[in-house]
N, C-alpha and C. Protein backbone atom coordinates (compact mmCIF):
# COMPACT_ATOMS: atom_id res chain seq x y z
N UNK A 1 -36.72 22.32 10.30
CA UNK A 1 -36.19 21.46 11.32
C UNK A 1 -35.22 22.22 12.24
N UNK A 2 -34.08 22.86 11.79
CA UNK A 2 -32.95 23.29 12.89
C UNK A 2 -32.51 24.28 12.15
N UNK A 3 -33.76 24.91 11.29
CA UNK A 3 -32.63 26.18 10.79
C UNK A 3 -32.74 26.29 9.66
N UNK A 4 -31.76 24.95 8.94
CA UNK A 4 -31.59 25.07 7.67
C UNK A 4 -32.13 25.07 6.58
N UNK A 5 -31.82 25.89 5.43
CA UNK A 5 -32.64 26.04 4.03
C UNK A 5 -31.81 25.49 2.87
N UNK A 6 -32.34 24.81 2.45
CA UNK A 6 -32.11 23.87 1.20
C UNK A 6 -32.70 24.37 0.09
N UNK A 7 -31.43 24.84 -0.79
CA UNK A 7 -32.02 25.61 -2.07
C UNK A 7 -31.50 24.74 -3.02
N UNK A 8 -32.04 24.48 -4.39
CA UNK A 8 -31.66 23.60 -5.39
C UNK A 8 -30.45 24.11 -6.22
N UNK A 9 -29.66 23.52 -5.98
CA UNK A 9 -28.34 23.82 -7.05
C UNK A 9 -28.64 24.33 -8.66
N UNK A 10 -27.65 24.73 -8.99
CA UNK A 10 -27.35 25.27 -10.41
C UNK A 10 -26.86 24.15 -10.91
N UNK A 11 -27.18 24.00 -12.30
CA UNK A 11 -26.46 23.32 -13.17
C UNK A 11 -25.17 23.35 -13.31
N UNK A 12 -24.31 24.35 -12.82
CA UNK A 12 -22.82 24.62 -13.14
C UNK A 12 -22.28 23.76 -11.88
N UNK A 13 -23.04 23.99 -10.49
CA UNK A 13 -22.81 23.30 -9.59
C UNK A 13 -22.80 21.82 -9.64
N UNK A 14 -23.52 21.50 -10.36
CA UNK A 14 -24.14 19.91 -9.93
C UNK A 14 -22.87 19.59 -11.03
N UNK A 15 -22.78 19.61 -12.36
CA UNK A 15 -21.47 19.33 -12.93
C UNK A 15 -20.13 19.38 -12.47
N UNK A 16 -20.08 20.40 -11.70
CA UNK A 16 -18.88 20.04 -11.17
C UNK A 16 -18.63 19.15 -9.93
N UNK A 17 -19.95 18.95 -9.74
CA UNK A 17 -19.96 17.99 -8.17
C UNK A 17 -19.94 16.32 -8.97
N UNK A 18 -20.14 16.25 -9.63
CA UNK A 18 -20.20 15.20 -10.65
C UNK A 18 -18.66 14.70 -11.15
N UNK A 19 -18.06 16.15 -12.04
CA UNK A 19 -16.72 15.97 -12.84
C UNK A 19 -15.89 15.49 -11.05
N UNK A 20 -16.34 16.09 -10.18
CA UNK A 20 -15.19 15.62 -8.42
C UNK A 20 -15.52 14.68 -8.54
N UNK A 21 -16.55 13.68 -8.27
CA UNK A 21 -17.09 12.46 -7.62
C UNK A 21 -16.34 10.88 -8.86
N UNK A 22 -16.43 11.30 -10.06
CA UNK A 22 -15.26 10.93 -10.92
C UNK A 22 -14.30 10.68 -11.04
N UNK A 23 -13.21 12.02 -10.31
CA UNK A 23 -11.89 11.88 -10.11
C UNK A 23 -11.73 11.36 -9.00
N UNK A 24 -12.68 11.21 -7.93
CA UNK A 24 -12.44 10.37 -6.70
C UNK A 24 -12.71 9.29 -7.32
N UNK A 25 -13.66 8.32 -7.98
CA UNK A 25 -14.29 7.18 -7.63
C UNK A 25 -12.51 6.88 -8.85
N UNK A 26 -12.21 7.48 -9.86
CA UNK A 26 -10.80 6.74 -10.68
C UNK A 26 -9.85 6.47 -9.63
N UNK A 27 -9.61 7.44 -8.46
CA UNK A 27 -8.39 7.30 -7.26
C UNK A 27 -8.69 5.89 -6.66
N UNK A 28 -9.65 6.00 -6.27
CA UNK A 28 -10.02 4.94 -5.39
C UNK A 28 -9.98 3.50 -6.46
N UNK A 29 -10.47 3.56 -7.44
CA UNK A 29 -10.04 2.00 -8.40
C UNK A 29 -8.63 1.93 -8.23
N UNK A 30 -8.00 3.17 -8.87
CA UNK A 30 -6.56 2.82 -8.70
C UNK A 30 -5.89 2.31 -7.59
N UNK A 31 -6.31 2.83 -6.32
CA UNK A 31 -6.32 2.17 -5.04
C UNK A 31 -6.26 0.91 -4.40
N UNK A 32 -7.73 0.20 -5.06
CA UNK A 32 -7.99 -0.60 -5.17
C UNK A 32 -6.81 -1.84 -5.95
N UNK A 33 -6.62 -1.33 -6.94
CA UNK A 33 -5.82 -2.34 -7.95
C UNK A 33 -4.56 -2.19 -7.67
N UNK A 34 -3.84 -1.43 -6.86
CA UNK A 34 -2.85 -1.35 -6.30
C UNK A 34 -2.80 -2.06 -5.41
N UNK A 35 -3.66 -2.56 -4.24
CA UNK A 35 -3.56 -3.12 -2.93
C UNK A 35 -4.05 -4.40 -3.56
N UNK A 36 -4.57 -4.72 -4.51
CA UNK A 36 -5.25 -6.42 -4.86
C UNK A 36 -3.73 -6.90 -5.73
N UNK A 37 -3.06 -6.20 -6.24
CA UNK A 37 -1.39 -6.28 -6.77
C UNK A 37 -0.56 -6.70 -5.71
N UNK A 38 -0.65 -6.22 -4.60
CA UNK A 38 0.17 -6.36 -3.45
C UNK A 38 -0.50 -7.04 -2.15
N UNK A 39 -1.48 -7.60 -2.42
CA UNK A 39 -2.00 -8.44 -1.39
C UNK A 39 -1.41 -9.95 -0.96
N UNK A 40 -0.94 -10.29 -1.75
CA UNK A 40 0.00 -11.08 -1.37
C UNK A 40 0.94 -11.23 -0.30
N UNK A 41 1.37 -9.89 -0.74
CA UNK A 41 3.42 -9.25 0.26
C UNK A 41 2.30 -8.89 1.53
N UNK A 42 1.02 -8.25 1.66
CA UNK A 42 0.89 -8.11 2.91
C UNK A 42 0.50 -8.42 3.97
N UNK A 43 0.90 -8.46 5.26
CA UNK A 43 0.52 -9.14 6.30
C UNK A 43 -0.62 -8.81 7.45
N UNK A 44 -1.20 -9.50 7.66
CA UNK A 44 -2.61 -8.88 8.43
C UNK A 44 -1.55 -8.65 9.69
N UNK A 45 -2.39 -7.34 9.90
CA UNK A 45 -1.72 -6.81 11.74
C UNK A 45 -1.47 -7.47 12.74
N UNK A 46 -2.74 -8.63 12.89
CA UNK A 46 -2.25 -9.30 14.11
C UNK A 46 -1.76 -10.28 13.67
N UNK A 47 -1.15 -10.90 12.43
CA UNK A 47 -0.23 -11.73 12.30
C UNK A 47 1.14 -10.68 12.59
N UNK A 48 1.41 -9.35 12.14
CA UNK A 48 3.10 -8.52 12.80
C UNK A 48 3.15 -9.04 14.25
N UNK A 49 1.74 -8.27 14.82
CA UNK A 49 2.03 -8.11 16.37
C UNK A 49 2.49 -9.61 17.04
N UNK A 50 1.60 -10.78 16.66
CA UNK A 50 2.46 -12.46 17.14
C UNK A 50 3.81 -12.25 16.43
N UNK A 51 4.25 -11.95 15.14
CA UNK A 51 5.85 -12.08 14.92
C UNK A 51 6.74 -11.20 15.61
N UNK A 52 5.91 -9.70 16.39
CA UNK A 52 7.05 -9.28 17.20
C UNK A 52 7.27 -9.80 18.60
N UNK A 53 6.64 -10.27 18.97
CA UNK A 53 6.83 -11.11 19.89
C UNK A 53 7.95 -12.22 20.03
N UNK A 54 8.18 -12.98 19.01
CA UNK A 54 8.52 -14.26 18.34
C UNK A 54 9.86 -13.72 18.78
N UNK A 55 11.30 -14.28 19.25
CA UNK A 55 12.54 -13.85 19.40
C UNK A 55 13.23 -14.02 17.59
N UNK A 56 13.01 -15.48 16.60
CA UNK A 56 13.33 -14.86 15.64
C UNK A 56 13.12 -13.79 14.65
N UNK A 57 11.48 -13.19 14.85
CA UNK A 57 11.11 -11.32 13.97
C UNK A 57 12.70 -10.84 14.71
N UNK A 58 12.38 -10.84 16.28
CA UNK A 58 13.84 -9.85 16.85
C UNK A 58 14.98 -10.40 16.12
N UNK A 59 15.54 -11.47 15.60
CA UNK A 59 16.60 -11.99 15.51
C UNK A 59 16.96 -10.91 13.70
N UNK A 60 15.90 -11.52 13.20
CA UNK A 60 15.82 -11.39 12.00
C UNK A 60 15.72 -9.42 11.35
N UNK A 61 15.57 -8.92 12.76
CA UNK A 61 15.41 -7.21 12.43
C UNK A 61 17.06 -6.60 12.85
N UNK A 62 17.41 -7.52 13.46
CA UNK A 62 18.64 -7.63 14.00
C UNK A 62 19.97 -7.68 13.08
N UNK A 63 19.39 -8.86 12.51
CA UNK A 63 20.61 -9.06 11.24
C UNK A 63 20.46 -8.24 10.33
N UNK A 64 19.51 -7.17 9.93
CA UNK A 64 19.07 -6.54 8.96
C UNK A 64 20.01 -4.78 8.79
């Protein structure tokens, strides 16, 4: 097609492309279960952007 040659990996290769894809997919659960913990406290964006608008968000960043 454009060049490229596609040679079949080694076994040493493909294991370690495996043992990576692992330690990513554990990050990303943890990720996950971190933000479904705290979904509550957070606020969708365009609900901030209407409260900065709002003079009490200003009032209230004010007293802070």
């Amino acid at each position: 097609m454009l060049g490229v040659t596609i040679s079949p990996l080694k076994l040493e290769r493909i294991a370690r492309l495996r043992k990576e894809l692992l330690v990513h997919a554990e990050f990303l659960d943890d990720v996950a279960a971190l933000l479904a913990d705290d979904a509550a406290a957070l606020v969708p964006p365009v609900q901030r952007i209407g409260n900065r608008s709002s003079t009490s968000f200003l009032a209230a960043g004010m007293a802070s």
